[in-house]
Structures are given as structure tokens and as C-alpha cells.
Protein backbone atom coordinates (compact mmCIF):
# COMPACT_ATOMS: atom_id res chain seq x y z
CA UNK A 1 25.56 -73.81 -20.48
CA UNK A 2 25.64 -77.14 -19.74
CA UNK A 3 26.99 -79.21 -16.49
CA UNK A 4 30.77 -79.89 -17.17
CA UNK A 5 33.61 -77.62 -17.83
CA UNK A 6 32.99 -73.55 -18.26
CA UNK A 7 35.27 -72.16 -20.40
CA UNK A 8 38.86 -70.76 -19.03
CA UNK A 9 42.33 -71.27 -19.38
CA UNK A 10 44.30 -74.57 -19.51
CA UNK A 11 45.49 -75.83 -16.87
CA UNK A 12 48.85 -77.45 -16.09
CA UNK A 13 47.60 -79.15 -12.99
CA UNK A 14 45.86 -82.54 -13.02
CA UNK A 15 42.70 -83.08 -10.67
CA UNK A 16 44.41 -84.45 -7.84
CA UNK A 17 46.83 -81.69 -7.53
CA UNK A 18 45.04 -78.75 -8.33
CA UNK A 19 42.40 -80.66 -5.36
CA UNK A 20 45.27 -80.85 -2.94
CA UNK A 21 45.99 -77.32 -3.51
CA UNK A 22 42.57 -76.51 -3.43
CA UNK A 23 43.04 -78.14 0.27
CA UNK A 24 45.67 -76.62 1.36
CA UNK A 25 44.73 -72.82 0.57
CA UNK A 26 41.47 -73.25 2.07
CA UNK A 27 42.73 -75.20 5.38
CA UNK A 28 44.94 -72.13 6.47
CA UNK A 29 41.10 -71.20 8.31
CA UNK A 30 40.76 -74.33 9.54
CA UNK A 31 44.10 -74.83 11.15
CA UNK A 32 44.37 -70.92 12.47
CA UNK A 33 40.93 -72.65 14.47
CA UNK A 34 41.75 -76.23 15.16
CA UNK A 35 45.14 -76.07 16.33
CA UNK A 36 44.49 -73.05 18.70
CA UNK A 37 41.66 -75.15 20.70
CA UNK A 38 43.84 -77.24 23.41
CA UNK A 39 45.93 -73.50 23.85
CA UNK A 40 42.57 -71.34 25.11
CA UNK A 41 43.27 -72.29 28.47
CA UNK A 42 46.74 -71.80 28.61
CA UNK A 43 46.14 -68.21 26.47
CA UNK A 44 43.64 -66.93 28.82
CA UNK A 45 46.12 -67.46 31.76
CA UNK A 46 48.62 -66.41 30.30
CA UNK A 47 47.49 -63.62 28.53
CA UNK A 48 45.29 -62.69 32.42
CA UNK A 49 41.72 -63.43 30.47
CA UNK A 50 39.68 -63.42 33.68
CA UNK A 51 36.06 -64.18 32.47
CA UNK A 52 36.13 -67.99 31.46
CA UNK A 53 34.26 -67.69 28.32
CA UNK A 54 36.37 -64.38 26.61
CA UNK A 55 38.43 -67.59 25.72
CA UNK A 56 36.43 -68.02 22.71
CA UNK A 57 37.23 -64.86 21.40
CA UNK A 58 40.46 -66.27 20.43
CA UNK A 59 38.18 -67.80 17.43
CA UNK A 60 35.45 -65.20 17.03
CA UNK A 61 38.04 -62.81 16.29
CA UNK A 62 39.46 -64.81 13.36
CA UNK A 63 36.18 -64.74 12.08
CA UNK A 64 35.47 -61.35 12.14
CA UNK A 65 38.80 -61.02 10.09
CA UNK A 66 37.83 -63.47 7.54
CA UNK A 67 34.00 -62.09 7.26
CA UNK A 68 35.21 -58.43 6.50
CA UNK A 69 38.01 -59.80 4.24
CA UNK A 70 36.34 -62.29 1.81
CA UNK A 71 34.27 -59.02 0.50
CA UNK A 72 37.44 -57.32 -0.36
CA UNK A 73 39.09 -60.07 -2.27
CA UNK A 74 35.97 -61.50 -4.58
CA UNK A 75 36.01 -57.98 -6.60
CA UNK A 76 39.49 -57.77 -6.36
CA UNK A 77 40.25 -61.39 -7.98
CA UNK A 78 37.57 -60.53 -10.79
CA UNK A 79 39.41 -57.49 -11.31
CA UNK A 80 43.75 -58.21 -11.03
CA UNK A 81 43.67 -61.80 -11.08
CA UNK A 82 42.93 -64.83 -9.05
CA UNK A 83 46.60 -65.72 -7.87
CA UNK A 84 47.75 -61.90 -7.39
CA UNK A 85 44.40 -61.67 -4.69
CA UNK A 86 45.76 -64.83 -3.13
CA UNK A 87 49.48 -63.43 -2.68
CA UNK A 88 48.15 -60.79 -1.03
CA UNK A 89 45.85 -62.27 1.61
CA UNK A 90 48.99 -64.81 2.64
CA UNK A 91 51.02 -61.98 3.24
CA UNK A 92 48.85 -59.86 5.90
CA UNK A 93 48.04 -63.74 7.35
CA UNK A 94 51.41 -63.92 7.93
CA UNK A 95 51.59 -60.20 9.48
CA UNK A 96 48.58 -61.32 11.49
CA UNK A 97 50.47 -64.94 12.42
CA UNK A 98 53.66 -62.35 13.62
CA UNK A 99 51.46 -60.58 15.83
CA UNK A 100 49.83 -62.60 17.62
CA UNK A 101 52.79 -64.94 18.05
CA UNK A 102 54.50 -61.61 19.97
CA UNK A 103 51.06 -60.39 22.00
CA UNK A 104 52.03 -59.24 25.10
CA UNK A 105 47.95 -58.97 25.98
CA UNK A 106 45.21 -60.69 25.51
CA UNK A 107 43.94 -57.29 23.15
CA UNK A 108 46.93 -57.56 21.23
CA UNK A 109 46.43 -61.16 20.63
CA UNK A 110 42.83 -60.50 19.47
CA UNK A 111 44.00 -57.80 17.11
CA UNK A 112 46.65 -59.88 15.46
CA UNK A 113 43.73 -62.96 15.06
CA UNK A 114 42.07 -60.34 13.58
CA UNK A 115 44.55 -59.46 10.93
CA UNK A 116 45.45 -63.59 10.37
CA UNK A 117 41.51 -64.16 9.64
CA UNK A 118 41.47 -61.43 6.98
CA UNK A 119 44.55 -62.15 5.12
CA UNK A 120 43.34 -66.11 5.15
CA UNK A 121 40.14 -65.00 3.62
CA UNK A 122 42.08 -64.25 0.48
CA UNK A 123 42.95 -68.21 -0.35
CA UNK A 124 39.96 -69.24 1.39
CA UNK A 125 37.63 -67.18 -1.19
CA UNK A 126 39.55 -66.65 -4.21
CA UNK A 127 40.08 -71.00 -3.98
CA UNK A 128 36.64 -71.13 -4.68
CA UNK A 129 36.24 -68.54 -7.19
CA UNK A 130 39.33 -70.30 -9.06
CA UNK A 131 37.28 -73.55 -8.95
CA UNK A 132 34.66 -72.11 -10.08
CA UNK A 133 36.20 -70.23 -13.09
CA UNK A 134 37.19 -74.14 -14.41
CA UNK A 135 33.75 -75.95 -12.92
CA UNK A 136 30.38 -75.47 -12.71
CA UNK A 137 27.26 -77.47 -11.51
CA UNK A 138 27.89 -81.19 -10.16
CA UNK A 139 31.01 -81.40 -10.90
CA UNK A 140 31.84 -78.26 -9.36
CA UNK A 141 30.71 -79.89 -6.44
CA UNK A 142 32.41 -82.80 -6.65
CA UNK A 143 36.12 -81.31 -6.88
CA UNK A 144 34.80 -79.20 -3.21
CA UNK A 145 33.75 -82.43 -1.82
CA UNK A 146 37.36 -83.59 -3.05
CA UNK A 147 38.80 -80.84 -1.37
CA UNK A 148 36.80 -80.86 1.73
CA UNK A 149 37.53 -84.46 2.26
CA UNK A 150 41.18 -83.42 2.24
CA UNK A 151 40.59 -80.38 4.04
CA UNK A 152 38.29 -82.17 6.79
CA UNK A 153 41.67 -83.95 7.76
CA UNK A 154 43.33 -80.60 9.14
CA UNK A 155 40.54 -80.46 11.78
CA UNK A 156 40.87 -84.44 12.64
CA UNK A 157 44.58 -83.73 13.50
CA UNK A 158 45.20 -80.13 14.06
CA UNK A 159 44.58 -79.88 17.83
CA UNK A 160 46.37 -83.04 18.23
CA UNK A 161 48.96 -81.07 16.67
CA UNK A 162 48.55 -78.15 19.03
CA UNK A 163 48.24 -80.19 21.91
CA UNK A 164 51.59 -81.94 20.80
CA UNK A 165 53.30 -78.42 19.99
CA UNK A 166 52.57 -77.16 23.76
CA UNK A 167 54.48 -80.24 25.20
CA UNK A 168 57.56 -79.30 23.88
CA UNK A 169 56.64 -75.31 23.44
CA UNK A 170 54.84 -72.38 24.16
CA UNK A 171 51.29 -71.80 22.82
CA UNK A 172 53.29 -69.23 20.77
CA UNK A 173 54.98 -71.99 19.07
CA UNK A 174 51.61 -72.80 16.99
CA UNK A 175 51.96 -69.99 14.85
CA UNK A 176 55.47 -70.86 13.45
CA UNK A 177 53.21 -73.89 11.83
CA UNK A 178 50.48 -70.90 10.34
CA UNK A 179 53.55 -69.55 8.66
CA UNK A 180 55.19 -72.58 7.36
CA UNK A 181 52.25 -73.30 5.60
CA UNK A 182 51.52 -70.33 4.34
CA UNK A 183 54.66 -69.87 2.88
CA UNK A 184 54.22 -73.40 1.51
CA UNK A 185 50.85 -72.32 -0.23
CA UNK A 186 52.67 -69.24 -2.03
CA UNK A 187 55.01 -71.14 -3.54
CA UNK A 188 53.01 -74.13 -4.53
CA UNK A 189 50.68 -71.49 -5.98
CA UNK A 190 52.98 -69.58 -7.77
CA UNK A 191 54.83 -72.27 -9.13
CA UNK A 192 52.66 -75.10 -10.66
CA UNK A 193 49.36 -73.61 -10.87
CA UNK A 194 48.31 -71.25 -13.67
CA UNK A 195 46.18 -67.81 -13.50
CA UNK A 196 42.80 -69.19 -13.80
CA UNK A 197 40.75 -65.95 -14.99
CA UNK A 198 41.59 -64.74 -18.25
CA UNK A 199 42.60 -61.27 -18.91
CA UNK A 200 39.94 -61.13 -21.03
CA UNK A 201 37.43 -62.19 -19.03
CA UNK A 202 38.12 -59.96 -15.88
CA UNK A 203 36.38 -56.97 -14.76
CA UNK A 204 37.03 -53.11 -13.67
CA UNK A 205 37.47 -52.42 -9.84
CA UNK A 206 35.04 -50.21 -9.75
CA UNK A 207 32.79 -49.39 -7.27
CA UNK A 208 30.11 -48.92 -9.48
CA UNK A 209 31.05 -52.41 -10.89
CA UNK A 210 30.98 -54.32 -7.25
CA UNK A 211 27.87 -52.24 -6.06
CA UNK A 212 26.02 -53.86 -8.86
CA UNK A 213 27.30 -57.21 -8.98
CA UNK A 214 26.72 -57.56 -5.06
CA UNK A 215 23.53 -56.74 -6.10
CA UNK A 216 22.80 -58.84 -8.28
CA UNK A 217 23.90 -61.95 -5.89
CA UNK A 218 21.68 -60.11 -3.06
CA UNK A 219 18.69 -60.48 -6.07
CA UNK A 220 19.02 -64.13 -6.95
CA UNK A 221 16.83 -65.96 -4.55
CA UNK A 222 18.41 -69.03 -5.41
CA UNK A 223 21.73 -67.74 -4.24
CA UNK A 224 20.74 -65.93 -1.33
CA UNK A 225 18.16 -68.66 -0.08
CA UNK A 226 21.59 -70.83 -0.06
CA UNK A 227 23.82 -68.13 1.19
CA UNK A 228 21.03 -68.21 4.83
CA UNK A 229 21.10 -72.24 4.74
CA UNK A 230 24.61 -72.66 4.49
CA UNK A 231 25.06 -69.33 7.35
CA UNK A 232 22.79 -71.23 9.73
CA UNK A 233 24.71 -74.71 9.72
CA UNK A 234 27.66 -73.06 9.93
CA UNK A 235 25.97 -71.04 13.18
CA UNK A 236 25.84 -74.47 14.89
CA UNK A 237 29.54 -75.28 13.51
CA UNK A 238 30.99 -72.29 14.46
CA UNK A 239 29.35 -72.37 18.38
CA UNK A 240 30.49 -75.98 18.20
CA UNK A 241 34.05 -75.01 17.79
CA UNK A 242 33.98 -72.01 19.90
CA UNK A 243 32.78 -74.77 23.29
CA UNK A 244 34.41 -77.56 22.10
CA UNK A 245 36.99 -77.49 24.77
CA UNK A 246 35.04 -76.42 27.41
CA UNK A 247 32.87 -79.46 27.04
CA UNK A 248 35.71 -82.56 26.45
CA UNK A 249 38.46 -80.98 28.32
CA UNK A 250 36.02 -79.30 31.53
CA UNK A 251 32.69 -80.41 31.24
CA UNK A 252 33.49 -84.13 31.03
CA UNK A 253 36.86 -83.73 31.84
CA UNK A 254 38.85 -85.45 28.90
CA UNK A 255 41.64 -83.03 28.94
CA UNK A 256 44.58 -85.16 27.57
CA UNK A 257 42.11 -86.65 25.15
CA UNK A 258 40.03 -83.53 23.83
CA UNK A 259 42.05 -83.57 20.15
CA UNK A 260 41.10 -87.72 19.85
CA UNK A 261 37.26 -86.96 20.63
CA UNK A 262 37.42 -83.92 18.27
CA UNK A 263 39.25 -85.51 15.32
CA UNK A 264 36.86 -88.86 15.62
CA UNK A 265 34.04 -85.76 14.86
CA UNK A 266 35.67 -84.15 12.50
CA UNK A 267 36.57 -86.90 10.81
CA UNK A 268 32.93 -87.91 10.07
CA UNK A 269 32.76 -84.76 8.24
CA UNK A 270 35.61 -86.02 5.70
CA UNK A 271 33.99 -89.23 5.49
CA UNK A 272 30.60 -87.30 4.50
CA UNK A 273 32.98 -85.09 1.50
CA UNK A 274 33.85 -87.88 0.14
CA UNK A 275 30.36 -89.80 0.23
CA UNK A 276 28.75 -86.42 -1.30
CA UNK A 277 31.39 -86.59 -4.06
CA UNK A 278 30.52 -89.88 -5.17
CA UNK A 279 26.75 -90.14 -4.61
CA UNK A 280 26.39 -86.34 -6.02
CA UNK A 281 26.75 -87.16 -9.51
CA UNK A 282 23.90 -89.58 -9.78
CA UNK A 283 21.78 -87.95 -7.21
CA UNK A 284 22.34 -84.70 -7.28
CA UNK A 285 22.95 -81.69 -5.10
CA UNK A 286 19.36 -80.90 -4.11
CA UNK A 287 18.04 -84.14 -2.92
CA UNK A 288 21.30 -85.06 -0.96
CA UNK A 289 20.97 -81.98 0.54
CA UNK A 290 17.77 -82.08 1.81
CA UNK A 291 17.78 -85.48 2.74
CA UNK A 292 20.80 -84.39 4.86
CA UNK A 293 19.12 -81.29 6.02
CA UNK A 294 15.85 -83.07 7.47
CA UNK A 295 18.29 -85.99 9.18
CA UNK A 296 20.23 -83.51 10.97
CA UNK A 297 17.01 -81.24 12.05
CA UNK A 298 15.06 -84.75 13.41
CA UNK A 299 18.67 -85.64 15.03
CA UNK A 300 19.23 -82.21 16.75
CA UNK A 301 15.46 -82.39 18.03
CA UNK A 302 15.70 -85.63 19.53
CA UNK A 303 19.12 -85.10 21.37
CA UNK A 304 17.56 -82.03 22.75
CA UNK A 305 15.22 -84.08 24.68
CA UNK A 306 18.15 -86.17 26.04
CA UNK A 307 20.10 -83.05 26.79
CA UNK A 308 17.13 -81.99 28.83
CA UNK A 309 16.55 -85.22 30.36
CA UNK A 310 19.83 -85.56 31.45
CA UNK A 311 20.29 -82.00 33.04
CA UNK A 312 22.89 -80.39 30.63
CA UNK A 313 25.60 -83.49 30.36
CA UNK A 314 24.19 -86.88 28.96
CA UNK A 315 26.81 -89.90 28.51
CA UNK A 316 29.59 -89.06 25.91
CA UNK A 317 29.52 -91.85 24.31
CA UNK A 318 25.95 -90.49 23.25
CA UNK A 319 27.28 -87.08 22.94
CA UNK A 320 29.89 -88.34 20.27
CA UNK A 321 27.10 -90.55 18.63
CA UNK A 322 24.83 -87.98 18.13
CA UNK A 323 27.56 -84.99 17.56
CA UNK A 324 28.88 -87.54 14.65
CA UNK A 325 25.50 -88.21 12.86
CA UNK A 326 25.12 -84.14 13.04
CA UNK A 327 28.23 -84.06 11.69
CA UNK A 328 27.93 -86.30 8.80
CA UNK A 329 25.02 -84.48 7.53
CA UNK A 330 26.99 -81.46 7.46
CA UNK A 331 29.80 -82.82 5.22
CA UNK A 332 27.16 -83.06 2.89
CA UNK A 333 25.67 -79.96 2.96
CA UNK A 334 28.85 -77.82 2.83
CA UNK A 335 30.36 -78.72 -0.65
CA UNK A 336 26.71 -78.86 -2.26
CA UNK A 337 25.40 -75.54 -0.85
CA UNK A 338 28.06 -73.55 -1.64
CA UNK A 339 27.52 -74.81 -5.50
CA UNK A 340 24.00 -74.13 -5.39
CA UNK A 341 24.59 -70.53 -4.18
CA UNK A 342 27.19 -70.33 -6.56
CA UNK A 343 25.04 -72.14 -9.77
CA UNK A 344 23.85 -68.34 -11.47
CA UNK A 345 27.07 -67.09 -11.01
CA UNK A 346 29.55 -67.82 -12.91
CA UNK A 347 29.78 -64.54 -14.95
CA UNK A 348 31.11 -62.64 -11.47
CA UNK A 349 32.35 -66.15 -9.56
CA UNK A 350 35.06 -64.01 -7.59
CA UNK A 351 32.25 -61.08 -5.99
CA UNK A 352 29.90 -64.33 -6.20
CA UNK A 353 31.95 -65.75 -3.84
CA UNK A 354 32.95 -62.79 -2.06
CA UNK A 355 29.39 -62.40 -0.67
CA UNK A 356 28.71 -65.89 -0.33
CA UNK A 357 31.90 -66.25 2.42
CA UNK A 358 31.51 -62.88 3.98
CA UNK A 359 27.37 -63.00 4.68
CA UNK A 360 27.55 -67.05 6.11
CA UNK A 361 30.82 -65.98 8.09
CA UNK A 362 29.03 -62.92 9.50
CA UNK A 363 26.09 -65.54 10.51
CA UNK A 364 28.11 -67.78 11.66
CA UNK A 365 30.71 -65.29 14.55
CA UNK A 366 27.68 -63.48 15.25
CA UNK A 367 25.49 -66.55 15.93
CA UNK A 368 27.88 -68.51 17.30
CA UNK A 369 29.16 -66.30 19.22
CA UNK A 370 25.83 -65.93 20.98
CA UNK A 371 25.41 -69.50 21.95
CA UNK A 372 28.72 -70.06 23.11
CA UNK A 373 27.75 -66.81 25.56
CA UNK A 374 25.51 -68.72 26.78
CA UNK A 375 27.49 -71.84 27.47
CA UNK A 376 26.83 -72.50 31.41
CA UNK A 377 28.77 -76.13 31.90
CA UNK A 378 25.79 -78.01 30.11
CA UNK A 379 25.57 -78.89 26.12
CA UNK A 380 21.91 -78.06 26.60
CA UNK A 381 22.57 -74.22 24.50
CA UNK A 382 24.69 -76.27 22.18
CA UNK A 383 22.67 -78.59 21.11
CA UNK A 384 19.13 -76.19 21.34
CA UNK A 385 21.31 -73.79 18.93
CA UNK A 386 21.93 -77.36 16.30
CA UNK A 387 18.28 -77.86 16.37
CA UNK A 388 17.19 -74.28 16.01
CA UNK A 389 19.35 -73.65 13.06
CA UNK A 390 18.65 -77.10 11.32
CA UNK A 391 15.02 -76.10 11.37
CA UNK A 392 15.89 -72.38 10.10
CA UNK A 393 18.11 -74.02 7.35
CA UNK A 394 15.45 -76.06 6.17
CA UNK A 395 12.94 -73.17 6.25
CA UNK A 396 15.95 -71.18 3.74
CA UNK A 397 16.22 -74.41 1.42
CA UNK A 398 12.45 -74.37 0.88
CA UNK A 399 12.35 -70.62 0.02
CA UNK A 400 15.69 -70.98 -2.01
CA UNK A 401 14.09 -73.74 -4.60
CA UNK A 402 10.41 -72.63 -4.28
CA UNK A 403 7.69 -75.21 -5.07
CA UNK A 404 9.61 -77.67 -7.49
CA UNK A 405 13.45 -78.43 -7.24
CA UNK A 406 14.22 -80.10 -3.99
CA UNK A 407 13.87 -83.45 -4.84
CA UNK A 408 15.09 -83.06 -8.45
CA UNK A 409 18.76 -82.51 -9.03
């Protein structure tokens, strides 16, 4: 088939809506993250958290939610429907929201996170699937640089947000905002966006059926050569995130302005979606990609030095240069790996992306969660865990494309 349109049903929505949509459904993850980061202090005291880095498991256990969920909903999207899969991830996230909003311990909390992360992998994995049942190649990667650009703007703001919530509120407070949106994303949903996957066109839930299909993503080197690259980048991401307020707030001791240094970093991921969705059409996925790749690896290398040189904590201001440069190259590799892991696929896009989502979050709490352990007031883990999985990324790529393709399309 060629690059352009796959065949599916009309759609009502026009490209910048069904993007902003897109956005939305997909942000729920980023927000349950971003907007919880200036509360992990606050949780841990209140909550009696008495080993400074358990913090973090206020994130990890999102994750581990969202890995074990995304497998259930791919199949089941192929199988009922896109949108039905959708409604029923945004109701346990708001179970999940409920619960954690009323913990009364630091387990309970965790359990509830739990519970928010796997309904949220239901719009988070079926948005993609959906995208995929209408796009495929370049532009497919264009309308997920469109939404990531959108997206990226939820992590620019969203601990501001937080920050701005706990002046006038409990931590608590920050969930009332999961809900709202989530209820927002139901109805938007369910009122001006049609079922994507045809009745025709959708499969048994069987487990004979998913067995095979996961198999046959597990198969495709292509997809799983891109399924490791796009896990180990969002390793470095993920133990990013999980230290990010230990480093601004503690380590350098920018407190009050943690959410402006994290939203200047996050926003040169947007700036990189929206870069990669105009320069991927003419240059394609696979040389962006590894240009991007290679910049970031040379990047992490060289700041490790510095890191080292400077015993743990070298100047912010090159911090947030070189955390910025990382960043850019990430923005490009997110939208454009995820279509290359997804190019074979379109026949079984929702268990495609089922096992895409589930496999790099896995990667990524696992990890991540192993280099923020190691966190010891110093960036120096950090930044060896960026350089580490840039070169390990790389490594996938290569094995991925095999002697020819990189520098093609």
C-alpha cells in the first residue's frame, strides 16, 4: 500500500480536531506524571514515606499500571471497537484518580496510582491504534508529531499547575484536575469523533487470536528493533522524570522555580514535534531519526565528562543546556519510532500497539526505576544512564534496519 491514507471509515473530524483530541487522550499519562512532581515531597511526609527516594514510586507505580494495561486494551480495541476500549480505560482512571485522592497511606496511594496508570493506558494506546487505522507511513507520523507538539505542552505547564494547586490546596486537590479531564475526554470522544475500526474489519477476542498476533509483532525485526530503541530513550526519560525534583528543587535548590526549569525542558521537546512534523515529509523518518539518535549519544557522552569533572553537580545553566539539546533529539525520535515500529502493522494496529506501549513502558519503570535508585545528590547516574541508553538505542536502530535503510527514508 502506498504512503497516505489506509482505508477506514469517514471521519467527521477535521485534522486539527481529531489532533487535539489525539492530545488530549494521550496527555491524561503525562499530566497523572507532571503535575504530581512539586507534591512528592509533601506526599512522602504526609503519607510518613521515610526513605527519601520511595518518593519516586509515586511515578513508577503509574507505570506499572499503564505497562500491564496497554496489553489488555490493543486486542480488545481490534476486537469491540476503538472508542468502547477507550470508555473503559477512563472509567477505572477515574476509580484509580478516587483512590488515591482518599489514601490514607502511602500503600494505598501506590495502589490507587496503580489502578489510574492502567485505566489511562486505554486512551493512551487505543489513540494510537485509532491513528493508525486512518494513517500510515509519514504521514502517520506527522499527525503524532502534531499531537505530541500539543501534548508536549501538558508537561511545560503541568507542575506549574501542581505547584499552583498546592498553594491554595492539598496535594489531594490534583486529582480533581485527572478527573475533570477525563470526563472531558469521554465526552469529546463520544460526541464528535466517529468509531474508527470498521465492524468489518475487527477481529475475535480470542486468545488464540492475540497469542498469534503478539507473535507476529515479537517476529518482525523491524518492529521489535524499534520497540528496544524507543524502550531505551524512554529509560533515560522516565529516570529523568522520576529525579527531576530531587535535582531543581534539592540538589540545586530551585524549589519555587522547579516547574519553570522543567517546562523550559519540556518545552524543547514540543518544539522538536513540531520540527519532526515538518522536516519528516521530505526527509523522512529514518534519517531524522538517526541523525537525532547519534546527536543525543555524542551529547550524553560529553556531559558525562563534565558531570564527572564537576563531582556530581556542574552549573545549571549547563545542566539545562545540555538537558535541552537531549531533549530536542528526543522529540524527534518519539513520533518517528513509534511509526516505524508500527509500519508492518497495520492489519492488527490495536495488538500492534498494544505490545509496542506495554514492552517500552516495561523498559522504561524497570530501567528507570534503577537509575533513579541510584540517585545519591549528584546528576552523575542521570546523565551515565542518558549516555548508556543513547548508545544501546543506536545499537537497536542498526539491528532494526539491517545494512541498508537508515539513511534512506
Amino acid at each position: 500500500m502506498t504512503q497516505g491514507f489506509a482505508p477506514a471509515p469517514a471521519r467527521r473530524l477535521g485534522t486539527p480536531e481529531f489532533v487535539a483530541m489525539l492530545a488530549l487522550l494521550i496527555s491524561l499519562v503525562a499530566l497523572s506524571v507532571d503535575a504530581m512532581l512539586p507534591a512528592l515531597g509533601e506526599i512522602a511526609r504526609d503519607l510518613g514515606v521515610s526513605r527519601e527516594n520511595d518518593r519516586q514510586l509515586v511515578i513508577s507505580a503509574l507505570f506499572l499500571g499503564l505497562a500491564t494495561g496497554q496489553i489488555v486494551y490493543g486486542p480488545l480495541s481490534d476486537s469491540i471497537g476503538r472508542k468502547p476500549a477507550i470508555y473503559l480505560g477512563l472509567v477505572l482512571f477515574i476509580a484509580g484518580s478516587l483512590m488515591a485522592a482518599a489514601a490514607t497511606s502511602f500503600d494505598m496511594l501506590l495502589a490507587g496510582r496503580v489502578l489510574e496508570g492502567f485505566g489511562a493506558a486505554g486512551p493512551r494506546i487505543v489513540a494510537v491504534a485509532m491513528v493508525r487505522d486512518l494513517y500510515e507511513g509519514r504521514p502517520m507520523a506527522r499527525i503524532m508529531s502534531l499531537a505530541m507538539s500539543i501534548f508536549i505542552l501538558v508537561p511545560v505547564f503541568a507542575p506549574a499547575l501542581g505547584q499552583a494547586i498546592m498553594l491554595i490546596a492539598p496535594w489531594r486537590a490534583i486529582f480533581a484536575l485527572l478527573l475533570g479531564l477525563a470526563i472531558l475526554g469521554v465526552s469529546w470522544l463520544a460526541v464528535r469523533q466517529p468509531e474508527t475500526l470498521a465492524a468489518e474489519r475487527r477481529s475475535s477476542l480470542s486468545l488464540r487470536r492475540i497469542g498469534r498476533d503478539i507473535a507476529e509483532v515479537l517476529g518482525d525485526r523491524q518492529a521489535m528493533g524499534y520497540i528496544l530503541a524507543t524502550g531505551f530513550v524512554f529509560v533515560a526519560f522516565v529516570a529523568y522524570l522520576q529525579t527531576s525534583q530531587q535535582v531543581f528543587a534539592e540538589l540545586y535548590g530551585k524549589k519555587a522555580a522547579f516547574p519553570v526549569y522543567f517546562g523550559l525542558l519540556a518545552g524543547a521537546l514540543g518544539v522538536a514535534a513540531v520540527v519532526n512534523s515538518r522536516l519528516v515529509m521530505s526527509l523522512g523518518m529514518r534519517r531524522l531519526s538517526w541523525i537525532a539518535l547519534v546527536a543525543g549519544a555524542i551529547i550524553s557522552c560529553l556531559f558525562l565528562i563534565v558531570s564527572v569533572l564537576y563531582g556530581g553537580k556542574p552549573p545549571l545553566l549547563a545542566l539545562v543546556g545540555a538537558f535541552a539539546a537531549l531533549f530536542f533529539a528526543i522529540g524527534i525520535l518519539f513520533g518517528n519510532f513509534n511509526a516505524l515500529a508500527m509500519e508492518h502493522m497495520g492489519h492488527i494496529a490495536g495488538t500492534a500497539s498494544a505490545v509496542v506501549g506495554s514492552l517500552t513502558t516495561l523498559m522504561s519503570m524497570v530501567g528507570g526505576g534503577l537509575i533513579g535508585y541510584f540517585y545519591d545528590n549528584s546528576i552523575t547516574p542521570l546523565v551515565a544512564g542518558f549516555a548508556a541508553c543513547s548508545l544501546a538505542a543506536i545499537a537497536s536502530m542498526a539491528w532494526a534496519e539491517g545494512a541498508g535503510k537508515i539513511g534512506e527514508n
